[in-house]
C-alpha atoms as a PDB file:
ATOM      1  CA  UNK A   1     153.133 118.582 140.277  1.00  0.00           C
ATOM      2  CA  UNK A   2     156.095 120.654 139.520  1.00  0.00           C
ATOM      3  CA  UNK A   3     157.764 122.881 142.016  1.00  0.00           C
ATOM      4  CA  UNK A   4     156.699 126.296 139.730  1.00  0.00           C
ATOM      5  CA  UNK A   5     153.284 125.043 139.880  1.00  0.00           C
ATOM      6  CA  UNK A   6     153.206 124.045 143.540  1.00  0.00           C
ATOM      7  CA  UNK A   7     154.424 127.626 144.003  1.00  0.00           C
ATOM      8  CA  UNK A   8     151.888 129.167 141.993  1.00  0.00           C
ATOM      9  CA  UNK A   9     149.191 128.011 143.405  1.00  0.00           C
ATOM     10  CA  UNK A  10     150.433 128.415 147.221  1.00  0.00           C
ATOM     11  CA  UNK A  11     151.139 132.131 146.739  1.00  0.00           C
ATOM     12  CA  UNK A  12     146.815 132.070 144.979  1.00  0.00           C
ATOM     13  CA  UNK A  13     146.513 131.025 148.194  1.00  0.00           C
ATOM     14  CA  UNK A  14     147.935 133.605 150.101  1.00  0.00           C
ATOM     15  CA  UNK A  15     146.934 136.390 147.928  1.00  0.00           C
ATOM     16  CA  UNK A  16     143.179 135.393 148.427  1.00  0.00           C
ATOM     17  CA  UNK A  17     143.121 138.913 150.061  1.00  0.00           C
ATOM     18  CA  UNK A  18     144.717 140.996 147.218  1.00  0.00           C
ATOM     19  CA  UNK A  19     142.783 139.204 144.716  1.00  0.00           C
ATOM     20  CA  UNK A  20     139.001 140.410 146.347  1.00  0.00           C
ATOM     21  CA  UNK A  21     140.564 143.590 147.013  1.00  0.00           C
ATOM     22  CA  UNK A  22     140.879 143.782 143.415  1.00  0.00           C
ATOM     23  CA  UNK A  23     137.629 142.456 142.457  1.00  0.00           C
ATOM     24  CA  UNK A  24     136.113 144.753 145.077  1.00  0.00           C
ATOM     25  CA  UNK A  25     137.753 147.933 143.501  1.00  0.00           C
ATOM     26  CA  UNK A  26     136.833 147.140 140.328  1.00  0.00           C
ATOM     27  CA  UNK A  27     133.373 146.668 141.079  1.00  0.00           C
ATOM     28  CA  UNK A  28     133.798 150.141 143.007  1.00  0.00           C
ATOM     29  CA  UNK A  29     134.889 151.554 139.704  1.00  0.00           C
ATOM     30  CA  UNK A  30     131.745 150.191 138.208  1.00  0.00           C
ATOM     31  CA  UNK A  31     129.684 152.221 140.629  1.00  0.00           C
ATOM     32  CA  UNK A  32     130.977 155.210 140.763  1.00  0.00           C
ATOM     33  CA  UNK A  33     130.782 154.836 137.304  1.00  0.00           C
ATOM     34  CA  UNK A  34     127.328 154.471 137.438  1.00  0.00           C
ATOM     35  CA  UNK A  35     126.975 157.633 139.908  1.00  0.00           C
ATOM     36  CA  UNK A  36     129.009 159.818 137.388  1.00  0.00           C
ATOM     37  CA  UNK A  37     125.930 159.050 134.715  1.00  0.00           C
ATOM     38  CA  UNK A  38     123.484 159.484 137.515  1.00  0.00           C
ATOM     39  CA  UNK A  39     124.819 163.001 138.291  1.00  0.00           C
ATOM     40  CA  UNK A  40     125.037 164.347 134.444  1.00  0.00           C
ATOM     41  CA  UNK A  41     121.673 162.956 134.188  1.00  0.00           C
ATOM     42  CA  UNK A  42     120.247 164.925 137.182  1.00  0.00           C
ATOM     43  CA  UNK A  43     122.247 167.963 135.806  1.00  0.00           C
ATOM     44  CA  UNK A  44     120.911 167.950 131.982  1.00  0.00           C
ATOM     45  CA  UNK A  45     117.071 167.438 134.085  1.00  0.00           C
ATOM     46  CA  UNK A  46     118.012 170.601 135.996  1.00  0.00           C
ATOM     47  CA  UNK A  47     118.706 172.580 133.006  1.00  0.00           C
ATOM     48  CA  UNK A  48     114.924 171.908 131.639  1.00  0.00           C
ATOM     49  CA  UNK A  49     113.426 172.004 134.789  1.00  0.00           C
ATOM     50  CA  UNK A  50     110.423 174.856 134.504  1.00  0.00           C
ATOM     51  CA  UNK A  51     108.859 174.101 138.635  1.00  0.00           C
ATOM     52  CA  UNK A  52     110.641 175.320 141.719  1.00  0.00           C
ATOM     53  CA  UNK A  53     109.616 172.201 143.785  1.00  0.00           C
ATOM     54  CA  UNK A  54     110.593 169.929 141.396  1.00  0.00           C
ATOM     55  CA  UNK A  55     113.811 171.484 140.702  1.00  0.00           C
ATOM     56  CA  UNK A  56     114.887 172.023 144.584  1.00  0.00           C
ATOM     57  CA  UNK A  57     114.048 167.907 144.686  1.00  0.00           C
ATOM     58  CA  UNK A  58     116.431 167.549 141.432  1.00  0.00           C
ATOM     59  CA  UNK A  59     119.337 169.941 142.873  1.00  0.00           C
ATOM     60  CA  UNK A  60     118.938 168.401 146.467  1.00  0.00           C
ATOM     61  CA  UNK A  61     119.002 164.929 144.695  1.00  0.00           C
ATOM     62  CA  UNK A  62     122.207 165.600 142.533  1.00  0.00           C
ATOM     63  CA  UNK A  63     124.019 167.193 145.754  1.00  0.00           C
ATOM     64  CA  UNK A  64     123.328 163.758 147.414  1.00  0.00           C
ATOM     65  CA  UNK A  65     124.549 161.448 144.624  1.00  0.00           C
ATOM     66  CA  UNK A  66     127.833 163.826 144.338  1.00  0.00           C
ATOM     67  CA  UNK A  67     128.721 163.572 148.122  1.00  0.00           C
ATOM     68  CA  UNK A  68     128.313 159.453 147.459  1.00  0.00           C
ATOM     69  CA  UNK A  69     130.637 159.817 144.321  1.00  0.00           C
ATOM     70  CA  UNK A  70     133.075 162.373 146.225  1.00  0.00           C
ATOM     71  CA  UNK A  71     133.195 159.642 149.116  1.00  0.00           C
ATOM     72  CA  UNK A  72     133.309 156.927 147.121  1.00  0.00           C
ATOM     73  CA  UNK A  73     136.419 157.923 145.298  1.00  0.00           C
ATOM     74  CA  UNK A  74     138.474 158.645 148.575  1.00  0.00           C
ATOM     75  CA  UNK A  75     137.449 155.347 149.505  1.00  0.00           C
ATOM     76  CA  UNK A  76     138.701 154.118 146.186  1.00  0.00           C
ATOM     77  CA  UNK A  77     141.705 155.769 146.522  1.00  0.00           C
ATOM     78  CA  UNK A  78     142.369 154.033 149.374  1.00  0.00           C
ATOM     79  CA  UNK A  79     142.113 150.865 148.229  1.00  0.00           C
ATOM     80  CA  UNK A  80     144.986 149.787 146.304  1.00  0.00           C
ATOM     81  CA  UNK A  81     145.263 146.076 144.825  1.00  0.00           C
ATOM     82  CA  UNK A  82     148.922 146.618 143.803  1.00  0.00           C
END
């Protein structure tokens, strides 16, 4: 093998850690993603809600999945794969 390739793949090697970081945020991205739907979804049910009970559970519900989204995106923004 050739010295550039040798290289290559020792610093893949070493980088194992950056790489799943990486993999791991985007996959984070994917979620919160996901929780960002969720949460517009729980709002437009809100809006058409007629029932008290049913609409506490909704609002109670969306206040949940925004704390997860709020904590998830500190943790994101700790994460950097730079």
């Amino acid at each position: 093998m050739k010295r550039k390739k040798l290289l290559k793949q020792l610093s893949n090697y070493f980088d194992m850690d950056r790489r799943e970081l990486c993999e791991r945020r985007d996959k984070m991205k994917l979620l919160l993603k996901q929780l960002r739907q969720k949460e517009r979804e729980l709002k437009q049910r809100c809006k058409t809600e007629i029932d008290d009970d049913k609409l506490r559970r909704l609002k109670k519900h969306r206040a949940t999945v925004h704390a997860q989204r709020v904590k998830g995106i500190k943790a994101l923004k700790k994460m950097s794969c730079d």
